[in-house]
Protein backbone atom coordinates (compact mmCIF):
# COMPACT_ATOMS: atom_id res chain seq x y z
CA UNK A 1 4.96 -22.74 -11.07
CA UNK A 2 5.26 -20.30 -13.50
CA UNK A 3 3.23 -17.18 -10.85
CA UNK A 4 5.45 -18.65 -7.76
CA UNK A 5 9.27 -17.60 -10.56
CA UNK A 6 7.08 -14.65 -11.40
CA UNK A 7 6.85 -13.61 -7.71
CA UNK A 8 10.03 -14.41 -6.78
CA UNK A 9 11.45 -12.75 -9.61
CA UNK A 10 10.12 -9.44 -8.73
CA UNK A 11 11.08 -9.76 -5.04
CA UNK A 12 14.43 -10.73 -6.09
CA UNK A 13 14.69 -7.57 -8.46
CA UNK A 14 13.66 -5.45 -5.22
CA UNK A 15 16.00 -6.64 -2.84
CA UNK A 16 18.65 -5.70 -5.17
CA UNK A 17 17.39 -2.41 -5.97
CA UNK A 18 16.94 -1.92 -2.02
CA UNK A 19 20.14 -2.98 -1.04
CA UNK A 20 21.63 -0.77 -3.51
CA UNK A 21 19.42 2.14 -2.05
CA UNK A 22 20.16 0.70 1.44
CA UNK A 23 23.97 0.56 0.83
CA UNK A 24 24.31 4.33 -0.11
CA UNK A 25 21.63 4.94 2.98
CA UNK A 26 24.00 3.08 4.73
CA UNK A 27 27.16 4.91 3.92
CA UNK A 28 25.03 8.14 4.54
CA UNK A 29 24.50 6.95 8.00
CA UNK A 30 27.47 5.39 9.30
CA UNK A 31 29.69 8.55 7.80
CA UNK A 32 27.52 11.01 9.51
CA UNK A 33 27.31 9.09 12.62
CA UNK A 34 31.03 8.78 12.88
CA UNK A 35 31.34 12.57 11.75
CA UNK A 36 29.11 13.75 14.03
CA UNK A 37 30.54 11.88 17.10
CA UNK A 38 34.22 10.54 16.50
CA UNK A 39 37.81 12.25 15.69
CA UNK A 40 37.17 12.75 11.82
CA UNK A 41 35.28 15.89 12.53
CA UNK A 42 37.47 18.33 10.35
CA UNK A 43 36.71 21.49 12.77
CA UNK A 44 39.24 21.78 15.73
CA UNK A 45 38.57 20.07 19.43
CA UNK A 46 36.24 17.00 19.54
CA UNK A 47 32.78 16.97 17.73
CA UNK A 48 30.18 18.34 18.45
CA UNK A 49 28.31 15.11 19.63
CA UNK A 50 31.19 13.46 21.04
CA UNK A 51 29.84 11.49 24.23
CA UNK A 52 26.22 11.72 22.72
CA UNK A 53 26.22 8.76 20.61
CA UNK A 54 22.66 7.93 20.62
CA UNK A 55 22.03 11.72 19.50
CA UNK A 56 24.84 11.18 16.55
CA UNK A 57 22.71 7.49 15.93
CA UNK A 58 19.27 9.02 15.59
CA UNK A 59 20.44 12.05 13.17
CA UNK A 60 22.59 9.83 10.85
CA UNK A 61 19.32 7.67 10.76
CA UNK A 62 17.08 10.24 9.88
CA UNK A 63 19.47 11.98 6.94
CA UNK A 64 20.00 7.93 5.95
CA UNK A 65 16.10 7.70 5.70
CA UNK A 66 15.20 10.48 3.69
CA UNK A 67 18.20 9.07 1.35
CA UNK A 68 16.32 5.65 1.26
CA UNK A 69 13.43 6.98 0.95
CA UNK A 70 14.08 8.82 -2.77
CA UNK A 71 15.71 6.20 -3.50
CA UNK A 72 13.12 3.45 -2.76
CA UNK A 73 10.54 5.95 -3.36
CA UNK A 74 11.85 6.57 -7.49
CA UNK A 75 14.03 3.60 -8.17
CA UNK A 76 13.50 0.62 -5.97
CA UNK A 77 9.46 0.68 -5.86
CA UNK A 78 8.81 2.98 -8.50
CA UNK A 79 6.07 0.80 -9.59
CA UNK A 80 4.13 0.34 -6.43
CA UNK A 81 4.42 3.90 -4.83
CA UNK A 82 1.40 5.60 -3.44
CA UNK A 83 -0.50 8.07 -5.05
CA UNK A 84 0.01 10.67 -1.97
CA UNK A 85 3.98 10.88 -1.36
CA UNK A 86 2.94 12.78 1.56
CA UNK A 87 1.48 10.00 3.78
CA UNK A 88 3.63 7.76 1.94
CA UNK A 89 7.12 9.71 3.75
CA UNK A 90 5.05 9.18 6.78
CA UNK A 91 4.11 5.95 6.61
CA UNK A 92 8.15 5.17 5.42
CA UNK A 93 9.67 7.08 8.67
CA UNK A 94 7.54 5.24 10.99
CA UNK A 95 8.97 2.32 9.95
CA UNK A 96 12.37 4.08 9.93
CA UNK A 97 11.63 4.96 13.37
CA UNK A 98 11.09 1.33 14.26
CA UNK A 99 14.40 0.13 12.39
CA UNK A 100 16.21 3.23 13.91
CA UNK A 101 14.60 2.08 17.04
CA UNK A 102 16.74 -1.33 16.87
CA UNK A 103 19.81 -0.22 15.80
CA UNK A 104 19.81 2.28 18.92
CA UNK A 105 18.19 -0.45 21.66
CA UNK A 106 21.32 -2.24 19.75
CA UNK A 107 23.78 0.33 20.64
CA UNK A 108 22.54 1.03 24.14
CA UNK A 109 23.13 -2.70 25.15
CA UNK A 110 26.38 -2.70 23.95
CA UNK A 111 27.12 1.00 25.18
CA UNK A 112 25.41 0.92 28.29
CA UNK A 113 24.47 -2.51 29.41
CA UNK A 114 27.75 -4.29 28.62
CA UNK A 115 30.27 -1.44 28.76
CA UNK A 116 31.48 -1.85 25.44
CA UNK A 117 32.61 1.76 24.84
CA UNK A 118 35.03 1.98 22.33
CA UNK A 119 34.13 3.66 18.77
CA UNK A 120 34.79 0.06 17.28
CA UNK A 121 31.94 -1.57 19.52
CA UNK A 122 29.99 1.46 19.08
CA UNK A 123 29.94 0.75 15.17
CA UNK A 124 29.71 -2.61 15.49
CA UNK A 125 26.52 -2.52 17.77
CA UNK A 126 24.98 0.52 15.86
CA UNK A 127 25.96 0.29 12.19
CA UNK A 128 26.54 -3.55 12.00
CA UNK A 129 24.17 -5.10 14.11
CA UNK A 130 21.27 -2.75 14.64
CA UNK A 131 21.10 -1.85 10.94
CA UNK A 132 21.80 -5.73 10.11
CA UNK A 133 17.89 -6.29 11.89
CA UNK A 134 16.44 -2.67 10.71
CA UNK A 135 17.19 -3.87 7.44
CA UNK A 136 15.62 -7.08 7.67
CA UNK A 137 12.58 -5.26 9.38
CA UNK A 138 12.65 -2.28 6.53
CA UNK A 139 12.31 -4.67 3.47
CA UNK A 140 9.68 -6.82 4.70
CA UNK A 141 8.03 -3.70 6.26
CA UNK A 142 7.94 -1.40 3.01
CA UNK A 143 6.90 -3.87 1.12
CA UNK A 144 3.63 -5.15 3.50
CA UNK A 145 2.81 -1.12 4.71
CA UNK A 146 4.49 1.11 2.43
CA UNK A 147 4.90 0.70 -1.21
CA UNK A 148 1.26 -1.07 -1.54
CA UNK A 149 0.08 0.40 -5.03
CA UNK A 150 1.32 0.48 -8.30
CA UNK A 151 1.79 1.80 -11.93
CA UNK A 152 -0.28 -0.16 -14.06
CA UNK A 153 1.01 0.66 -17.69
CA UNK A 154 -2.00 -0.13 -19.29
CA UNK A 155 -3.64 2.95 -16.89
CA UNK A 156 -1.17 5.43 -18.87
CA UNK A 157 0.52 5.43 -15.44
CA UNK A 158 -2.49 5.35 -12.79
CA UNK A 159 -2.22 4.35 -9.89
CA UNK A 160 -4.17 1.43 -8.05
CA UNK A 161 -3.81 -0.66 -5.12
CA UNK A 162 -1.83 -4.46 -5.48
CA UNK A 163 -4.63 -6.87 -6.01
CA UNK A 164 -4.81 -9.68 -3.11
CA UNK A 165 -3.01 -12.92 -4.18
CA UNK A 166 -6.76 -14.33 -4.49
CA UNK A 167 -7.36 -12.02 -7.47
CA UNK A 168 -4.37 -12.40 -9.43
CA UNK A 169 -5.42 -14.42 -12.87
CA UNK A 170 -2.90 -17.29 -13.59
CA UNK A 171 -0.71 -16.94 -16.62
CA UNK A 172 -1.01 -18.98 -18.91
């Protein structure tokens, strides 16, 4: 009983941490989208991806996942990062891609498919919906394929992989 509040303790801890990551992501994205593509673009005549919506989506998503990934990266999984940030960025923007992925298959349904063309079903479709199931897809993602190592403080900061379940000793 005691490993299972353990476990769910830590999960608990980063979903907070990641939705706090995820909501400034999220304000990253859905401001640049609507910059990018609607009338609050400060410059004179319409913006400069207005009628390209999917173009605004997929840049707002990929500013909004370097954000996340600092973030989650330094704060959020800061004890389970990998050792090589490189293929760690990677590994993080190809699930980005995937989440990204659903939030613009989300938009195009609702664009396209049904005809829902106004900036309010654009944002609901793209920022409500489709980042409503990335999100879902992100946590469980980074967590299984992502952040799979971490700081063992008896190490003096070392990295090394997340033991299986198996291995984990009891406490006592």
């Amino acid at each position: 009983m005691a490993r299972l509040r353990a476990a769910f303790d830590v999960v608990y801890r980063e979903a907070i941490k990641f939705g706090a990551v995820g909501a400034i992501a999220f304000i990253t994205d859905v401001g640049l989208f609507n910059l990018l593509s609607t009338s609050l673009w400060p410059g004179s005549g319409a913006a400069p991806l207005d009628g390209h919506e999917k173009i605004a989506k997929v840049i707002s998503a990929t500013v909004a996942t370097l954000v996340a990934w600092l973030g989650n990266r330094y704060w959020t999984f800061r004890h389970r990062r990998q050792a090589n940030p490189r293929r760690e960025l990677l590994q993080f923007a190809g699930m980005n891609v995937i989440g990204m992925g659903i939030a613009v298959a989300c938009l195009t349904v609702s664009h396209d498919v049904l005809g829902f063309t106004s900036t309010l079903a654009d944002n609901l479709s793209g920022n409500v919906v489709g980042i409503g199931l990335g999100t879902l897809f992100r946590f469980w993602a980074y967590r299984r394929f992502v952040f799979t190592e971490f700081t063992d403080p008896l190490t003096h900061g070392r990295i090394v992989p997340v033991p299986a379940p198996e291995q984990v000793e009891p406490i006592a």
